[in-house]
C-alpha atoms as a PDB file:
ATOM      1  CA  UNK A   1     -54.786  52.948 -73.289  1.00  0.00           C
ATOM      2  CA  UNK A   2     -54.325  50.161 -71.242  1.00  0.00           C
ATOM      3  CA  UNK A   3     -53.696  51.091 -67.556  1.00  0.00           C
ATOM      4  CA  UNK A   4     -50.799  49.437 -65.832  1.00  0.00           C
ATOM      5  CA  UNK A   5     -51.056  46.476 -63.076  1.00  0.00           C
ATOM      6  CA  UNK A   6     -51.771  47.491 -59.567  1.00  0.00           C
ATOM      7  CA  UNK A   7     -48.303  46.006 -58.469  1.00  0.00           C
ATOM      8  CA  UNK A   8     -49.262  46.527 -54.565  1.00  0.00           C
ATOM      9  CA  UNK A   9     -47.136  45.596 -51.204  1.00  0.00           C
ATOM     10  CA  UNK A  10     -48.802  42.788 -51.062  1.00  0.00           C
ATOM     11  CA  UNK A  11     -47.795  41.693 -54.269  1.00  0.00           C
ATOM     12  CA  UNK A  12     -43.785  42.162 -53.590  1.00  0.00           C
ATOM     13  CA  UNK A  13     -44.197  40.313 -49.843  1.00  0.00           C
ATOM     14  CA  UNK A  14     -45.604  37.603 -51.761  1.00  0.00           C
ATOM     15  CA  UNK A  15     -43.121  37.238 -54.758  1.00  0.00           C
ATOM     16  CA  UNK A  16     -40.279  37.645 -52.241  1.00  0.00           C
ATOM     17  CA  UNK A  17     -41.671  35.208 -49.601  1.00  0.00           C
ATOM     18  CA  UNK A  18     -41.928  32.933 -52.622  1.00  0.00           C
ATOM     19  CA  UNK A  19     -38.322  33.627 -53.933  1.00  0.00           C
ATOM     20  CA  UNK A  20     -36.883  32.938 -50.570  1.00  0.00           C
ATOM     21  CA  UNK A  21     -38.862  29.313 -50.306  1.00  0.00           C
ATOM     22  CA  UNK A  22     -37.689  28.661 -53.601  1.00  0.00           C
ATOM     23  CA  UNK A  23     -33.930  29.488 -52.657  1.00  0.00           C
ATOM     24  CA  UNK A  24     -34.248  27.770 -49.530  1.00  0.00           C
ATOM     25  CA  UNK A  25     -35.646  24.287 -51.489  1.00  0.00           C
ATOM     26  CA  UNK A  26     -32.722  25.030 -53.579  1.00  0.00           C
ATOM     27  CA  UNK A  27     -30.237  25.169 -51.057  1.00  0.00           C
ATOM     28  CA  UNK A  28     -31.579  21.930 -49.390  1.00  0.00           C
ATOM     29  CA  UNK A  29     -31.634  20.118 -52.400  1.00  0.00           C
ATOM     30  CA  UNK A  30     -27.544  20.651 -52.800  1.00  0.00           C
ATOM     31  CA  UNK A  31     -26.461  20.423 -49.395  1.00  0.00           C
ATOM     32  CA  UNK A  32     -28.834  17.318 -48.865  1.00  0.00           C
ATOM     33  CA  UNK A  33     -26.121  15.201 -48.052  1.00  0.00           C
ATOM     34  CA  UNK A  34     -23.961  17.249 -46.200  1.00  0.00           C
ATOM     35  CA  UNK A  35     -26.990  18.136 -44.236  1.00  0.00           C
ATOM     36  CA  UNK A  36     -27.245  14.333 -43.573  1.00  0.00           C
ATOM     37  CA  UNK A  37     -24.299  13.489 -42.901  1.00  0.00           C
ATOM     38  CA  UNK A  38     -23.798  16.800 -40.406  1.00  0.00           C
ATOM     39  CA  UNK A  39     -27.152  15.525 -38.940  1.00  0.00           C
ATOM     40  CA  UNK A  40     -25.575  11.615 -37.971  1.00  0.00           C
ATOM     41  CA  UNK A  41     -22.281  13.299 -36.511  1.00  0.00           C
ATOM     42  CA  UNK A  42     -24.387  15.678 -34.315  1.00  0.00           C
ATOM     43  CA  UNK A  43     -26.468  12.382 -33.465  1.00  0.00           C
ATOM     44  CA  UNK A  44     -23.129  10.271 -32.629  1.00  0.00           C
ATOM     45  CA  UNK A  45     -21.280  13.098 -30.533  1.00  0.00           C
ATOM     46  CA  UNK A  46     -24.447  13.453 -28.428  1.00  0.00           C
ATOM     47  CA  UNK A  47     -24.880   9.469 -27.827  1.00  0.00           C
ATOM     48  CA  UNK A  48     -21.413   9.050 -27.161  1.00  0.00           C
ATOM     49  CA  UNK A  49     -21.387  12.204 -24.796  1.00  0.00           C
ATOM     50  CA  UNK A  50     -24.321  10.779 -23.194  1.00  0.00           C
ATOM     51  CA  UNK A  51     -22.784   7.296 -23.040  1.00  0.00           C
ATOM     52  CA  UNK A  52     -19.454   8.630 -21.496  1.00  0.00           C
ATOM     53  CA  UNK A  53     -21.222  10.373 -18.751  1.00  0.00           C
ATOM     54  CA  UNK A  54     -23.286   7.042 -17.885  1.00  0.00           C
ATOM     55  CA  UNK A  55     -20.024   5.097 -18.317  1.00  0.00           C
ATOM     56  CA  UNK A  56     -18.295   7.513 -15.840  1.00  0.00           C
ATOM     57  CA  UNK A  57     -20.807   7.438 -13.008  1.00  0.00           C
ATOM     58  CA  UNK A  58     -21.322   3.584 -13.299  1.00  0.00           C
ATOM     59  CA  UNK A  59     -17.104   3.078 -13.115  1.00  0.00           C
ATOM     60  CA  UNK A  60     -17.184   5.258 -10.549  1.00  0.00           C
ATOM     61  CA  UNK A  61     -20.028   3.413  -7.984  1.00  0.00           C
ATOM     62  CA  UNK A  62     -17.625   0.278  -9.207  1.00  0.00           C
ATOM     63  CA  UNK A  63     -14.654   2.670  -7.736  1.00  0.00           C
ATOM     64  CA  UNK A  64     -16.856   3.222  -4.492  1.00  0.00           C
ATOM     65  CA  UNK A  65     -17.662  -0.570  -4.200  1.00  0.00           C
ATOM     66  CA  UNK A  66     -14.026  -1.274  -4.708  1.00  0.00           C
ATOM     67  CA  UNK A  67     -12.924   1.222  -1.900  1.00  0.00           C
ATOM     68  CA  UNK A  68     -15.078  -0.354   0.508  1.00  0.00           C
ATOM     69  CA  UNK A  69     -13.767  -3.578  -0.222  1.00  0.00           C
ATOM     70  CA  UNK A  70     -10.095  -2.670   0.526  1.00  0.00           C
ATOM     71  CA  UNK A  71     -11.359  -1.228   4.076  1.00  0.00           C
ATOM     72  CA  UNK A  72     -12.765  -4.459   4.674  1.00  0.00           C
ATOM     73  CA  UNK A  73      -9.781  -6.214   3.593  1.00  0.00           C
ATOM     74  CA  UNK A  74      -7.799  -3.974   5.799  1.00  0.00           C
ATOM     75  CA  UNK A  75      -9.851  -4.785   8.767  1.00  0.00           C
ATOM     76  CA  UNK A  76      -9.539  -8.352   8.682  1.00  0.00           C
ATOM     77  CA  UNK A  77      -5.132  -7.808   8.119  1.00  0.00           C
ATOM     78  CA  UNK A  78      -5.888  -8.682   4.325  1.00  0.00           C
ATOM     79  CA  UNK A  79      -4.016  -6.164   2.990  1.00  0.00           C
ATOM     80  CA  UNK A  80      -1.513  -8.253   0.232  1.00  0.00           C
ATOM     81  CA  UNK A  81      -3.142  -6.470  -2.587  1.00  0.00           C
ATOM     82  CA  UNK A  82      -4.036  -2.791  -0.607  1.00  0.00           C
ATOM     83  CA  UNK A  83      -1.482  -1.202  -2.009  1.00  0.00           C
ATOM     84  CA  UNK A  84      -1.454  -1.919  -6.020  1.00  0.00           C
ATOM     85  CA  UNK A  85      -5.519  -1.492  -5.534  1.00  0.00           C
ATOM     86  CA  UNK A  86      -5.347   1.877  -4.057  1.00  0.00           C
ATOM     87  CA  UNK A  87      -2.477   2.694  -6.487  1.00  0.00           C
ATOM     88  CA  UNK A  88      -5.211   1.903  -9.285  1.00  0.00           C
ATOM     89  CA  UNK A  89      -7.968   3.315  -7.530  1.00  0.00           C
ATOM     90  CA  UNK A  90      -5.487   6.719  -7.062  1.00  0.00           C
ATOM     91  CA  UNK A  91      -6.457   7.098 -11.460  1.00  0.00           C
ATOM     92  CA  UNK A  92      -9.972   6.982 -11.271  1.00  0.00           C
ATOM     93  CA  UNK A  93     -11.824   9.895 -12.882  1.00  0.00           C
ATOM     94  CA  UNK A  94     -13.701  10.378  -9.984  1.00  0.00           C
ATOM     95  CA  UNK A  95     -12.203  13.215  -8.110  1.00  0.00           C
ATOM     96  CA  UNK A  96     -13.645  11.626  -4.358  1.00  0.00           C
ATOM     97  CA  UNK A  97     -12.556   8.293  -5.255  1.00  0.00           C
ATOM     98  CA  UNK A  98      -9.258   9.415  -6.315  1.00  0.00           C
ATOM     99  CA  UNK A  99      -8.981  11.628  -3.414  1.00  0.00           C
ATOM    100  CA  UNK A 100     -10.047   9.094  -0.973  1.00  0.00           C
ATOM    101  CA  UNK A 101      -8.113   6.268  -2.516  1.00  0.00           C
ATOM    102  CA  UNK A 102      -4.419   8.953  -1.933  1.00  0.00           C
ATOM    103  CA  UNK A 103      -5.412   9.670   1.886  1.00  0.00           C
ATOM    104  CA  UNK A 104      -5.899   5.828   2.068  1.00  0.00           C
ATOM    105  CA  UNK A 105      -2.924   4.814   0.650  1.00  0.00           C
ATOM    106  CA  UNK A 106      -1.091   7.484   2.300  1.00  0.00           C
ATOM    107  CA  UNK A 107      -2.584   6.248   5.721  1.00  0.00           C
ATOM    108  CA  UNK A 108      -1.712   2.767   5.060  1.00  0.00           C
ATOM    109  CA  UNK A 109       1.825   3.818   4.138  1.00  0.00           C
ATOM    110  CA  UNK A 110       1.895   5.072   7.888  1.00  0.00           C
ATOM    111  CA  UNK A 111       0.535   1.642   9.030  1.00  0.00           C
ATOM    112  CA  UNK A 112       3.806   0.147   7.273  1.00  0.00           C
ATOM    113  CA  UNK A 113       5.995   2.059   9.043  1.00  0.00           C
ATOM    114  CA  UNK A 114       6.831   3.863   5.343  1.00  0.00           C
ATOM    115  CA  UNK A 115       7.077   7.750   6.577  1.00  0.00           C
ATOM    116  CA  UNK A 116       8.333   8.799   3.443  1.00  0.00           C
ATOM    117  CA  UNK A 117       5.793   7.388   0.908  1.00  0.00           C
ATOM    118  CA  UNK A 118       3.012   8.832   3.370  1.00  0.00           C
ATOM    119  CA  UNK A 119       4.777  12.180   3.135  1.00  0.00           C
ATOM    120  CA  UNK A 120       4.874  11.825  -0.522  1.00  0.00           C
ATOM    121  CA  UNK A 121       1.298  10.985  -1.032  1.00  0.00           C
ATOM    122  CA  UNK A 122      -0.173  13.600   1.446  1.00  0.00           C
ATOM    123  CA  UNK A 123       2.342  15.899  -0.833  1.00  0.00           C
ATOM    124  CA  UNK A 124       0.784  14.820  -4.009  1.00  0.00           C
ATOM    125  CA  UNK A 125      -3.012  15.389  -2.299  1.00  0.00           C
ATOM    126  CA  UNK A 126      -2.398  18.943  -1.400  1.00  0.00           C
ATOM    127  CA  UNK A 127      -0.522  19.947  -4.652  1.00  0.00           C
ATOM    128  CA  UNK A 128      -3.623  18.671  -7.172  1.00  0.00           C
ATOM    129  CA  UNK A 129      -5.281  21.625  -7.999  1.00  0.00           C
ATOM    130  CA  UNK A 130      -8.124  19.981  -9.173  1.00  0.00           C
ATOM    131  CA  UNK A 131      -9.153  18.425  -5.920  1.00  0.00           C
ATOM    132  CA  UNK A 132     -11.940  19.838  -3.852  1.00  0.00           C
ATOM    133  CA  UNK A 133     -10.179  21.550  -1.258  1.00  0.00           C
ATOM    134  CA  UNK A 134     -11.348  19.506   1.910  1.00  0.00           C
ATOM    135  CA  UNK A 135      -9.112  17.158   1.091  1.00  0.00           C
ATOM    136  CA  UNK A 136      -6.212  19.017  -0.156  1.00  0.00           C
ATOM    137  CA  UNK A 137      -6.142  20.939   3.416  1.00  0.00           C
ATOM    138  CA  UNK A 138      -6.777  17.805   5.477  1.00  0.00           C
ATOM    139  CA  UNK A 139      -3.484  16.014   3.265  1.00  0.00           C
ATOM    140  CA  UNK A 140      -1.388  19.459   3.979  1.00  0.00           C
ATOM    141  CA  UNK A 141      -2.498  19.028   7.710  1.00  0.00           C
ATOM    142  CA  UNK A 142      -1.467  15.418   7.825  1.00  0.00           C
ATOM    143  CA  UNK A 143       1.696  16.689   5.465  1.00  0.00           C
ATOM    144  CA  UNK A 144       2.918  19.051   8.024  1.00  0.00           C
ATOM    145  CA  UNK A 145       2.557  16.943  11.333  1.00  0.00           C
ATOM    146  CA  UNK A 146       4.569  14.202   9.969  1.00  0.00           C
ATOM    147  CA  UNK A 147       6.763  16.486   9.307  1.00  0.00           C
ATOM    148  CA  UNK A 148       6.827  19.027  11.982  1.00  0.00           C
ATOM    149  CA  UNK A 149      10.044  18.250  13.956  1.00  0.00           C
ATOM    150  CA  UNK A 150      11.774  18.399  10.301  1.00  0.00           C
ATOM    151  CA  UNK A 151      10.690  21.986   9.453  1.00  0.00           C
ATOM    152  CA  UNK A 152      11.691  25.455  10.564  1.00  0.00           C
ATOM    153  CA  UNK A 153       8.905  26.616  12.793  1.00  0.00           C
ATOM    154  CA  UNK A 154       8.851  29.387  10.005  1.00  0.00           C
ATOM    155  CA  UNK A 155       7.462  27.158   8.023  1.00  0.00           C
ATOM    156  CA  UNK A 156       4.918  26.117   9.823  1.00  0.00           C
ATOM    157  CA  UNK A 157       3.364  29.249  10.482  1.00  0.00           C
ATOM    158  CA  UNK A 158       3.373  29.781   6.677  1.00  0.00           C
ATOM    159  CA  UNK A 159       1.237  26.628   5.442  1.00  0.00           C
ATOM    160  CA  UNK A 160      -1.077  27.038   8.181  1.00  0.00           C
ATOM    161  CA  UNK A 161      -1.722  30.428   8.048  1.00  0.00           C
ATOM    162  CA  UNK A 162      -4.712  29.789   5.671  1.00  0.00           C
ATOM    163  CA  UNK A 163      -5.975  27.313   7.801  1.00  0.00           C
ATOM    164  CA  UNK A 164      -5.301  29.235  10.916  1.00  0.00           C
ATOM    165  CA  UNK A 165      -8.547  31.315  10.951  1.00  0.00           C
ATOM    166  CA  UNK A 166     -11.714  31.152  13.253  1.00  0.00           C
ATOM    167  CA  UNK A 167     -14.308  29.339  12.391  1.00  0.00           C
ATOM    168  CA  UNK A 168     -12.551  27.788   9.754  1.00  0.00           C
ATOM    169  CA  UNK A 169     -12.987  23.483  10.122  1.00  0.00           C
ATOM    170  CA  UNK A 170      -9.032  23.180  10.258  1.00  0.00           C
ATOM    171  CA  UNK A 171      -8.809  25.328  12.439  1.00  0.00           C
ATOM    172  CA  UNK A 172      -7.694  23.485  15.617  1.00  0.00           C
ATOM    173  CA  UNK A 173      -5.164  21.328  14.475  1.00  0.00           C
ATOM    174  CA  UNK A 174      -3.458  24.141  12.180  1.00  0.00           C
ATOM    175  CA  UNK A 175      -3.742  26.647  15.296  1.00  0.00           C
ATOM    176  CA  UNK A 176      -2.523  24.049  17.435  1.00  0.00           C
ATOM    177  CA  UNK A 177       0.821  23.280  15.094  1.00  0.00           C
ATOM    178  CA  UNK A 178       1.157  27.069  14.503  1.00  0.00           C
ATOM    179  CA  UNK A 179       1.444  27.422  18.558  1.00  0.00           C
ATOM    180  CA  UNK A 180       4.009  25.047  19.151  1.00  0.00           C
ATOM    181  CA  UNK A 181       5.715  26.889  15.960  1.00  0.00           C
ATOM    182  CA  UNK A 182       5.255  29.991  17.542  1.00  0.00           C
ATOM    183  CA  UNK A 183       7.140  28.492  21.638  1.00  0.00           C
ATOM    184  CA  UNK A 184       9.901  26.748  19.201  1.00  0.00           C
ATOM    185  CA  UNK A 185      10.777  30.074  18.245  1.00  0.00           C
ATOM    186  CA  UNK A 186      10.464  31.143  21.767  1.00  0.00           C
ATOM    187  CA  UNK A 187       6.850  33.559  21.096  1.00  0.00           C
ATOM    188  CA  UNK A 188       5.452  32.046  24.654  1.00  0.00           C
ATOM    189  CA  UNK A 189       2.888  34.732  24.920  1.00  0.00           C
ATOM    190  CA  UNK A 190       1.838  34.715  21.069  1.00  0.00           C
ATOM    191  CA  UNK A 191       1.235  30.995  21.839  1.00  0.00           C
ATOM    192  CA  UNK A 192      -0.633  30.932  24.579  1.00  0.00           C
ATOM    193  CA  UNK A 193      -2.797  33.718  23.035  1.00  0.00           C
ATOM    194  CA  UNK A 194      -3.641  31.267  20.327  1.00  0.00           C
ATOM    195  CA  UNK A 195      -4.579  28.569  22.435  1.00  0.00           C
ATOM    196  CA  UNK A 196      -6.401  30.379  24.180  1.00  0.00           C
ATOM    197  CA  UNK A 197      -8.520  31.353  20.746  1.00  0.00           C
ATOM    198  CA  UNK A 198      -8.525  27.664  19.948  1.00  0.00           C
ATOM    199  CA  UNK A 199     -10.062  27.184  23.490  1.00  0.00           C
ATOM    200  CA  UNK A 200     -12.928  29.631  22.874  1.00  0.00           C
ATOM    201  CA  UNK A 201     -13.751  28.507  19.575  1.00  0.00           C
ATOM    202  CA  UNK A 202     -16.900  26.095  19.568  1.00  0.00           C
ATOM    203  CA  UNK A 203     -16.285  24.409  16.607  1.00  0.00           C
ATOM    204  CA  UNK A 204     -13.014  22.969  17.348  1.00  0.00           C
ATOM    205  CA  UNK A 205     -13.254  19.634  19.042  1.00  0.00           C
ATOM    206  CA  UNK A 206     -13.595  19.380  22.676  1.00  0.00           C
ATOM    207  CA  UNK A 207     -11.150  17.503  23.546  1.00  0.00           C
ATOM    208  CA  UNK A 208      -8.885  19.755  21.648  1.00  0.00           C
ATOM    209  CA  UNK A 209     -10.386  22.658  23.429  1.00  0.00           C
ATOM    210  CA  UNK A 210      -9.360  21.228  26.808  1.00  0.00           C
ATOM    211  CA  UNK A 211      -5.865  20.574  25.657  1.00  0.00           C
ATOM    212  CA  UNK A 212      -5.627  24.068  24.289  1.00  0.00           C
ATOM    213  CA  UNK A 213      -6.918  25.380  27.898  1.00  0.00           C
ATOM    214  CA  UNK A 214      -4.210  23.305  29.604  1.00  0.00           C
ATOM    215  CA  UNK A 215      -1.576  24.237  27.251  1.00  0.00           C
ATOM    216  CA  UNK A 216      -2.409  28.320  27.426  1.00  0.00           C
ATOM    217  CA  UNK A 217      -2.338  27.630  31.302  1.00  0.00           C
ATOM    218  CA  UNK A 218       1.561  26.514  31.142  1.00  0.00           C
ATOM    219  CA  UNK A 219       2.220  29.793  29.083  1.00  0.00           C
ATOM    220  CA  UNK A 220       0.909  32.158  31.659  1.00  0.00           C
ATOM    221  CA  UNK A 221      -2.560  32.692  29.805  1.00  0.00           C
ATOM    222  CA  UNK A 222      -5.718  31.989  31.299  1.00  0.00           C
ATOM    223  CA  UNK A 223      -8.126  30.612  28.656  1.00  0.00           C
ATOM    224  CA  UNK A 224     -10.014  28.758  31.607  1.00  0.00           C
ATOM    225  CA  UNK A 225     -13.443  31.273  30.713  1.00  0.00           C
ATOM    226  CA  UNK A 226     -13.527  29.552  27.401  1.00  0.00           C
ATOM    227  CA  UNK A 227     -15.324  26.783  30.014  1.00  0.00           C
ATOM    228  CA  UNK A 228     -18.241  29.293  31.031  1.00  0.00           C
ATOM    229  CA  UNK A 229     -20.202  27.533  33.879  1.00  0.00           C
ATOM    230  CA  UNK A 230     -18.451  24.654  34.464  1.00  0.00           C
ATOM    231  CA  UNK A 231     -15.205  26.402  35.356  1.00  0.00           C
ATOM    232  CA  UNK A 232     -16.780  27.904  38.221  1.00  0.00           C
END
């Protein structure tokens, strides 16, 4: 009798490595042109992702460029067109430019005497969430000492508590507004307590510092060691 084929492992890798090519020729063969076409739109979402980032960073070194036109402009009292160009600028995609474009226009406001708008803008600064937060607590700072005499000393104390902690870089002129907060409400010996910490604090301007020695003086605290040698 005739003995049956050896049908080895071998044999079944091979006829199912072979079935599997043939399905996969198979499937390529029907789907060719979806494949294609899947292929282009994969190509044209890249390039135009690609192109949108390159078209962002060039507008925004235009944005830049622009900027330091307008301080020019405002240097040399050319400042007809400051205001609609910072408006514009205020859009840009660029979170700095738009940033530094608000602070500008918000400063400028100031230089027209236009307390309000400045508020406003400084307003708009610290509310945008998507804004680094440098400038949103520099534009609450600004915010708060326009209007200071306006508020109850209350507060005060509340929007700079954030700011009012050592070591932080707002920490001067936040600690400084909290501390007048702090006398209006008749805390004399909280106050001077705080000026004294602005005094010891070496990263708060020195000028500041000095006022902050003078000021803790008048409330009966003696923040003159925050001078080390030099008061001796």
């Amino acid at each position: 009798m005739a003995q049956p084929p050896d049908i080895s492992e071998t044999f079944f890798k091979e006829v199912d490595e072979n079935l599997r090519r043939d399905r996969m020729n198979d499937f390529f063969k029907n789907n060719a042109g979806w494949l294609i076409a899947a292929l282009v739109v994969f190509l044209a979402a890249s390039g135009g992702f690609i192109w949108y980032q390159q078209h962002r960073v060039a507008l925004a070194e235009q944005h830049v460029e622009q900027l330091a036109t307008i301080y020019k402009d405002i240097s040399v009292g050319k400042t007809e067109k400051v205001a609609q160009q910072l408006d514009d600028l205020s859009q840009s995609s660029s979170k700095a430019v738009r940033a530094t474009a608000l602070l500008t226009r918000a400063a400028f406001a100031l230089q027209q005497n236009d307390q309000k708008l400045a508020i406003a803008t400084y307003k708009k600064i610290g509310e945008d969430s998507s804004l680094p937060d440098a400038y949103r607590n520099g534009a609450l700072l600004r915010q708060t000492a326009l209007e200071f005499d306006q508020l109850d000393p209350q507060q005060v104390i509340a929007r700079m508590k954030p700011l009012t902690q050592a070591g932080n870089p707002w920490f001067g002129s936040a600690g400084e507004m909290t501390a007048l907060a702090l006398i209006k409400q008749g805390k004399k010996n909280e106050a001077g307590q705080l000026f004294a910490t602005i005094a010891k604090d070496k990263n708060v301007p020195q000028s500041l510092r000095d006022r902050a020695i003078q000021i803790a003086g008048t409330l009966g605290v003696d923040a003159s060691a925050a001078l080390g040698p030099q008061a001796q």
